[in-house]
N, C-alpha and C. Protein backbone atom coordinates (compact mmCIF):
# COMPACT_ATOMS: atom_id res chain seq x y z
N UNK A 1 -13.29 -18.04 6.46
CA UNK A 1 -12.62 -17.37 5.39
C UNK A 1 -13.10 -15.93 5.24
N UNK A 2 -14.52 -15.44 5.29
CA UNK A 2 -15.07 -14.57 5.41
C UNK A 2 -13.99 -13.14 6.34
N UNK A 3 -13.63 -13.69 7.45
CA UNK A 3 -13.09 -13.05 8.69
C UNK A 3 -11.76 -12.82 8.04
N UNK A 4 -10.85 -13.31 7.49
CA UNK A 4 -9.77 -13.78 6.92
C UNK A 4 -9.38 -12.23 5.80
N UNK A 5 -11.12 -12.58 5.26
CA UNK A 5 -10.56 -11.95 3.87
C UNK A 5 -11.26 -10.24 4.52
N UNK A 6 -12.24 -10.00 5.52
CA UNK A 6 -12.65 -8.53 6.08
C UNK A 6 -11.09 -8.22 6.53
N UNK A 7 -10.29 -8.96 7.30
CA UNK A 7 -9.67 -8.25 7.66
C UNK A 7 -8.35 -7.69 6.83
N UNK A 8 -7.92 -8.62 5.82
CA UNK A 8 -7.10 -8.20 5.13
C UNK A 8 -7.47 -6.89 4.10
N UNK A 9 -8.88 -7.19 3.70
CA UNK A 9 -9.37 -5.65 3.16
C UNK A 9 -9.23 -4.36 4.28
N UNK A 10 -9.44 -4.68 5.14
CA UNK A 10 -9.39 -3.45 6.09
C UNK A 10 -8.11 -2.84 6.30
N UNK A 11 -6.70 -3.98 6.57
CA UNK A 11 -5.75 -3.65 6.54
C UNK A 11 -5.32 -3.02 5.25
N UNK A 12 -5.61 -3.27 4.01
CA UNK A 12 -5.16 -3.31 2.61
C UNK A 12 -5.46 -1.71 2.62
N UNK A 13 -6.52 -1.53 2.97
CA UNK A 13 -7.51 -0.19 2.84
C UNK A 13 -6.76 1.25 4.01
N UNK A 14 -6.20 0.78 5.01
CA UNK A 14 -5.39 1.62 5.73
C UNK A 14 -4.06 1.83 5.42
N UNK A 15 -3.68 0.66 4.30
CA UNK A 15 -2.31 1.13 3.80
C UNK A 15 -2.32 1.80 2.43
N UNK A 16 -3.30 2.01 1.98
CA UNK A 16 -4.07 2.65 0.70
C UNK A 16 -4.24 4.34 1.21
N UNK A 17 -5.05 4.29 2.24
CA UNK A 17 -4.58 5.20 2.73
C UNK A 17 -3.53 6.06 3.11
N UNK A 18 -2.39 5.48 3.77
CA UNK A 18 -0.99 5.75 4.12
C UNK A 18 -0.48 6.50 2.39
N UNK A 19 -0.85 5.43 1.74
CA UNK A 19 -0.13 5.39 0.01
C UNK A 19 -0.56 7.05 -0.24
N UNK A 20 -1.86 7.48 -0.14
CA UNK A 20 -2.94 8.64 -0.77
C UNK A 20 -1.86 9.46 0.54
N UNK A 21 -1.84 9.38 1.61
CA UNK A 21 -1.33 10.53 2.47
C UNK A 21 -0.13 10.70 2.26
N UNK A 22 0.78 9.84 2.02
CA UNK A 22 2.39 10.57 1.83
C UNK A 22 2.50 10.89 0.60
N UNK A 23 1.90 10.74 -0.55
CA UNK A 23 2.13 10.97 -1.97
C UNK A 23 1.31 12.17 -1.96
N UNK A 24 0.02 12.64 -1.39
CA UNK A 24 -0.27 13.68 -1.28
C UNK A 24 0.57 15.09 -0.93
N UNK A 25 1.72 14.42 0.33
CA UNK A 25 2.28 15.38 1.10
C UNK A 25 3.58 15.99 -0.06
N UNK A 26 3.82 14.62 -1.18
CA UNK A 26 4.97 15.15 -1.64
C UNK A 26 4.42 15.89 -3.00
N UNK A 27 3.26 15.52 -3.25
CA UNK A 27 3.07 16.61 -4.72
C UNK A 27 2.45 17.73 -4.33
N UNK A 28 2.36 17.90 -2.83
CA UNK A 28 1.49 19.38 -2.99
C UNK A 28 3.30 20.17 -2.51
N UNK A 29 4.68 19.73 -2.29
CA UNK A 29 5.28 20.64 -2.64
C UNK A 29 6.06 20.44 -1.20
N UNK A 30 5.01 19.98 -0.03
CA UNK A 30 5.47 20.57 1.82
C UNK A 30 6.90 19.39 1.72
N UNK A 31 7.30 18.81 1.10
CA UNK A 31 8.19 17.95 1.95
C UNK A 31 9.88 18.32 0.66
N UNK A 32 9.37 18.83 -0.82
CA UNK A 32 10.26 18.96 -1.57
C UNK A 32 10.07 20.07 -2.41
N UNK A 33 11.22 20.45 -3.23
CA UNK A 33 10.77 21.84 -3.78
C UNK A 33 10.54 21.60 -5.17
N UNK A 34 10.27 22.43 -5.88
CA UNK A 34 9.67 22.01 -7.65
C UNK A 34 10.44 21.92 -8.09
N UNK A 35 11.63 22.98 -7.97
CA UNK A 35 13.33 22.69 -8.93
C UNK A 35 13.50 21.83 -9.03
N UNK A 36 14.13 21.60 -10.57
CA UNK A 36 15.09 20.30 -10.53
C UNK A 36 14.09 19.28 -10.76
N UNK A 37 15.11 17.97 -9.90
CA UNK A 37 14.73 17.25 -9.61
C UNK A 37 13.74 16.86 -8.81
N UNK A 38 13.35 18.04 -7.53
CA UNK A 38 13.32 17.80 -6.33
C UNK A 38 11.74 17.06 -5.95
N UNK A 39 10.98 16.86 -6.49
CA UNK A 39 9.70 16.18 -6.22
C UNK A 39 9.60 14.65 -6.96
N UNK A 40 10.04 14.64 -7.82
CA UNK A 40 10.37 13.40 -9.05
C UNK A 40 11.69 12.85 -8.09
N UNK A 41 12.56 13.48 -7.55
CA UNK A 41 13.35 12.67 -6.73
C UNK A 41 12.92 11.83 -5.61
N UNK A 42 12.38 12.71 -4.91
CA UNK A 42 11.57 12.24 -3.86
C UNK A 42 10.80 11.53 -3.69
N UNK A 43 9.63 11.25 -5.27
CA UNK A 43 9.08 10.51 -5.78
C UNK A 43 9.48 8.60 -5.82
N UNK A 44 10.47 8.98 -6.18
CA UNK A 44 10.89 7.74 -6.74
C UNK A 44 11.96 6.90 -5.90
N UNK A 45 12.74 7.70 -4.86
CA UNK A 45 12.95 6.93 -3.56
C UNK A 45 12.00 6.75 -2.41
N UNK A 46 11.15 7.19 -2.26
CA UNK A 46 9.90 7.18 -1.31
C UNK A 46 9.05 5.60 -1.81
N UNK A 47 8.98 5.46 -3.06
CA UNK A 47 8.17 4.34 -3.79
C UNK A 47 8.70 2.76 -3.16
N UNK A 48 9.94 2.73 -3.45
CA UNK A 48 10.59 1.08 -2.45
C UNK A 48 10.62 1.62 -0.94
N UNK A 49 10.83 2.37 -0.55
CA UNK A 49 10.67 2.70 0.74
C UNK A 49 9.20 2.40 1.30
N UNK A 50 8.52 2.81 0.32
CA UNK A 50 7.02 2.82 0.75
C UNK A 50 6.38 1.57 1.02
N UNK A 51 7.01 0.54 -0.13
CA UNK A 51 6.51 -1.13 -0.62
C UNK A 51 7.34 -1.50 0.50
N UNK A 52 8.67 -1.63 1.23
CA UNK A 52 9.55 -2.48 1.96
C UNK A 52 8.37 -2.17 3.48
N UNK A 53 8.16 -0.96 3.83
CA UNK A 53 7.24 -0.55 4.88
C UNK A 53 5.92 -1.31 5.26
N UNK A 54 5.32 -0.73 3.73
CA UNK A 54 4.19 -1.03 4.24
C UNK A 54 3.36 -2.46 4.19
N UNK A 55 5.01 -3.55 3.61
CA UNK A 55 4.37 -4.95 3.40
C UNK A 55 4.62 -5.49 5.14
N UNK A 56 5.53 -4.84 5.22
CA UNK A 56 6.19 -5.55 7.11
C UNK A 56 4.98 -4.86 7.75
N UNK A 57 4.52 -3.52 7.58
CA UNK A 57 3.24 -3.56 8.51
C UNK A 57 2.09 -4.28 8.00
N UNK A 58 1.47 -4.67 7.29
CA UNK A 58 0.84 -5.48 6.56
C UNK A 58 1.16 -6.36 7.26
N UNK A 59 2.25 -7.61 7.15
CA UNK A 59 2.03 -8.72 7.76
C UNK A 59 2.42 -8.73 9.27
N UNK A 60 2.57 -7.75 9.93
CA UNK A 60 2.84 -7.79 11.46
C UNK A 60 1.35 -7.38 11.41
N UNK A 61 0.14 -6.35 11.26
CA UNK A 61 -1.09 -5.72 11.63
C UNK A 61 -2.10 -7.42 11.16
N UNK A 62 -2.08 -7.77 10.10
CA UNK A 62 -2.58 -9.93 9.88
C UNK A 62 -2.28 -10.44 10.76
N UNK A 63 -0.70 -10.53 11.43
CA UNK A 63 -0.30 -11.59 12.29
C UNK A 63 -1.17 -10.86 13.73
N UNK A 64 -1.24 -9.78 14.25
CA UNK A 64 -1.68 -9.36 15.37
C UNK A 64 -2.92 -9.54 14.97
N UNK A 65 -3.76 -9.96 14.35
CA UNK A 65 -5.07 -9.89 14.18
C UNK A 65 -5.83 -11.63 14.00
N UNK A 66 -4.11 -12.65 13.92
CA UNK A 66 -4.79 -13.79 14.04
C UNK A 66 -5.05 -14.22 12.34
N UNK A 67 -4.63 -13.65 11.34
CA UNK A 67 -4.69 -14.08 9.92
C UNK A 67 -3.38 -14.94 9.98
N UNK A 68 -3.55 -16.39 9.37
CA UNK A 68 -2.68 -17.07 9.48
C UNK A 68 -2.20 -17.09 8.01
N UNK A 69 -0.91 -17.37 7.68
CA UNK A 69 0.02 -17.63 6.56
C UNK A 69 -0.26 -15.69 6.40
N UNK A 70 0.24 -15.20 7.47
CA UNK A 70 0.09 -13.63 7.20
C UNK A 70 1.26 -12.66 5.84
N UNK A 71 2.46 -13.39 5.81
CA UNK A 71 3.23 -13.04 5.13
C UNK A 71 2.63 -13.30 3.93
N UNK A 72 2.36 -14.23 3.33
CA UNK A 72 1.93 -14.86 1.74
C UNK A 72 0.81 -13.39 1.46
N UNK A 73 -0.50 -13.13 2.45
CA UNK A 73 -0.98 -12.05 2.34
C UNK A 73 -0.28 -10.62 1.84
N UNK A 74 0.72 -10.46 2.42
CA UNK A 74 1.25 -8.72 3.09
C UNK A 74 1.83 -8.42 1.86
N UNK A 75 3.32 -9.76 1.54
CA UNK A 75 4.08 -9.18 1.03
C UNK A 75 3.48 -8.77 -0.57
N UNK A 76 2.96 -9.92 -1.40
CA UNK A 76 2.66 -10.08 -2.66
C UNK A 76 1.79 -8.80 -2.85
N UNK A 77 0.65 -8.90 -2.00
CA UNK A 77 -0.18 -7.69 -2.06
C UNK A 77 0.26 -6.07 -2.46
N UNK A 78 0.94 -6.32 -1.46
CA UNK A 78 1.46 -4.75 -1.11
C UNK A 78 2.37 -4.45 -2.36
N UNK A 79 3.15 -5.24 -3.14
CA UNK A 79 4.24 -5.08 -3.84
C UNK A 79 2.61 -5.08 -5.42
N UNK A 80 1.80 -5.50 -5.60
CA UNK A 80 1.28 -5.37 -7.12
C UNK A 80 0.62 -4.17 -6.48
N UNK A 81 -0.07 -3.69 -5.50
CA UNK A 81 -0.96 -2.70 -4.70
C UNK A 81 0.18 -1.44 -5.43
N UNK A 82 1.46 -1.44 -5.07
CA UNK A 82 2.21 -0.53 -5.05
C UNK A 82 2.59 -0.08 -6.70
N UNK A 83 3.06 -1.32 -7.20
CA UNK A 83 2.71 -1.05 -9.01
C UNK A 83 1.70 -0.95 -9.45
N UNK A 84 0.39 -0.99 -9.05
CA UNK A 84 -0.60 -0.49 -9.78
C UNK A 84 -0.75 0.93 -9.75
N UNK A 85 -0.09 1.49 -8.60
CA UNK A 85 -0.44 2.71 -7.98
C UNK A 85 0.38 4.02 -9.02
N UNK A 86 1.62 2.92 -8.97
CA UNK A 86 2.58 3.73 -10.15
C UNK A 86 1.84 4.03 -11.08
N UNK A 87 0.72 2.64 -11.46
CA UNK A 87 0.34 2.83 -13.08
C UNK A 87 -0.64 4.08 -13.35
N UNK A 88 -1.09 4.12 -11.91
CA UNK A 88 -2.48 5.00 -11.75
C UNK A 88 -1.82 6.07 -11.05
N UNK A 89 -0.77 6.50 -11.51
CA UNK A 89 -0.35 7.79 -10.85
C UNK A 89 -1.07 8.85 -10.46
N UNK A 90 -2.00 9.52 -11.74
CA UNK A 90 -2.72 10.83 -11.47
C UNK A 90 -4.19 10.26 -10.73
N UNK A 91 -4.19 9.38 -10.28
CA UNK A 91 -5.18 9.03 -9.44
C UNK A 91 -4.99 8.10 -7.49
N UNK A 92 -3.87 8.84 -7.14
CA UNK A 92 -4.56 8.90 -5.81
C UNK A 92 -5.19 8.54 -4.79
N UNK A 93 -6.39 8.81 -5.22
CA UNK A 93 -7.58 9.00 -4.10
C UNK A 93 -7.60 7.39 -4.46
N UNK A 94 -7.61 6.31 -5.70
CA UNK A 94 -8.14 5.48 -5.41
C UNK A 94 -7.86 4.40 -4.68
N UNK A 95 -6.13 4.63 -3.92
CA UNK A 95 -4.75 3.51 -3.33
C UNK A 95 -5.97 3.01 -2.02
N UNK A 96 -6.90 3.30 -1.70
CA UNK A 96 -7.47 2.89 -0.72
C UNK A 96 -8.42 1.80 -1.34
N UNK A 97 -9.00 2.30 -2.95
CA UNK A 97 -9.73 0.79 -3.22
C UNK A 97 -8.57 -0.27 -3.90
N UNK A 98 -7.51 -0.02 -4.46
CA UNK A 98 -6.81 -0.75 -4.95
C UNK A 98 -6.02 -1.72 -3.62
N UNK A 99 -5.65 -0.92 -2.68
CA UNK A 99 -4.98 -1.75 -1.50
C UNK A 99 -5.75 -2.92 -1.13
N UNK A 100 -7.34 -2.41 -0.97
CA UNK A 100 -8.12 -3.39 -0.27
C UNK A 100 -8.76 -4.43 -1.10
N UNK A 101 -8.91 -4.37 -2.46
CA UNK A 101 -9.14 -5.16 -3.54
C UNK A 101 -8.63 -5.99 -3.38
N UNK A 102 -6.91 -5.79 -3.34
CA UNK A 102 -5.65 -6.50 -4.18
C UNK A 102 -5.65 -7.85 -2.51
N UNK A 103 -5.48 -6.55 -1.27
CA UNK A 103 -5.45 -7.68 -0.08
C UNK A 103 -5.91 -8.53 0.22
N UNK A 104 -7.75 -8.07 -0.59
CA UNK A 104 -8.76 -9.38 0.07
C UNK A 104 -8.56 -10.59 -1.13
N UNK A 105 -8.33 -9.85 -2.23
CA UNK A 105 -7.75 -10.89 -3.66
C UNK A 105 -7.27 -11.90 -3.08
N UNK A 106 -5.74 -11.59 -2.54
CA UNK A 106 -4.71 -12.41 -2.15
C UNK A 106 -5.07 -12.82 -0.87
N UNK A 107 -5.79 -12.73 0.14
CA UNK A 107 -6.12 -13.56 1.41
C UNK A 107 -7.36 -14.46 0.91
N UNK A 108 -8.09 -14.48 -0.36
CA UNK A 108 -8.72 -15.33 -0.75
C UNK A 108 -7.88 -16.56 -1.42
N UNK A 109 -6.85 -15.91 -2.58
CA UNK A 109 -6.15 -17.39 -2.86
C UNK A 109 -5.08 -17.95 -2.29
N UNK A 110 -4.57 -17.08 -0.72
CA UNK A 110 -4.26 -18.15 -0.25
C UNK A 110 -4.60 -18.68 0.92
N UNK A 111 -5.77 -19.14 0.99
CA UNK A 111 -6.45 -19.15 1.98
C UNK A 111 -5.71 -20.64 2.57
């Protein structure tokens, strides 16, 4: 179980990452412009885009790694990982401890 639950933190923790790098890219401005809508737009279609993504890599990076019942892991995770992130908007930097928290959480209860 030990092995089970390192690796789902590790994965959890590289998609935490991913989360901190594209949300980075869109509030410093490079991918949308300030008018308008244009960052708050971008914002908020990028967000299900982000959760549909990064639960299928989630449970394809478990399944290649030999974590069994890999889906029950990926999907649940990734989808509260992703609303917490909303909740913790002006914080960022932390989608790397929240990813890997939430992953090893959920590869513990369903082990």
């Amino acid at each position: 179980m030990g092995r089970r639950v390192a690796l789902a933190a590790g994965v959890g923790a590289l998609l935490g990452l991913a989360w901190w790098g594209v949300f980075a890219l869109i509030s410093s401005g490079a991918v949308c412009s300030f008018e308008d809508w244009g960052c708050l737009g971008t914002f908020v279609m990028t967000v299900p885009v982000f959760a549909v993504v990064a639960a299928a890599l989630g449970w394809v990076a478990l399944r290649s790694l030999g974590v069994s019942r890999a889906g029950l892991v990926a999907v649940p995770a990734t989808l509260m990982s992703v609303v917490a992130m909303v909740l913790l908007l002006g914080l960022p930097f932390l989608a790397f401890l929240v990813f890997a928290a939430l992953y090893s959480l959920i590869a513990v209860l369903t082990r």
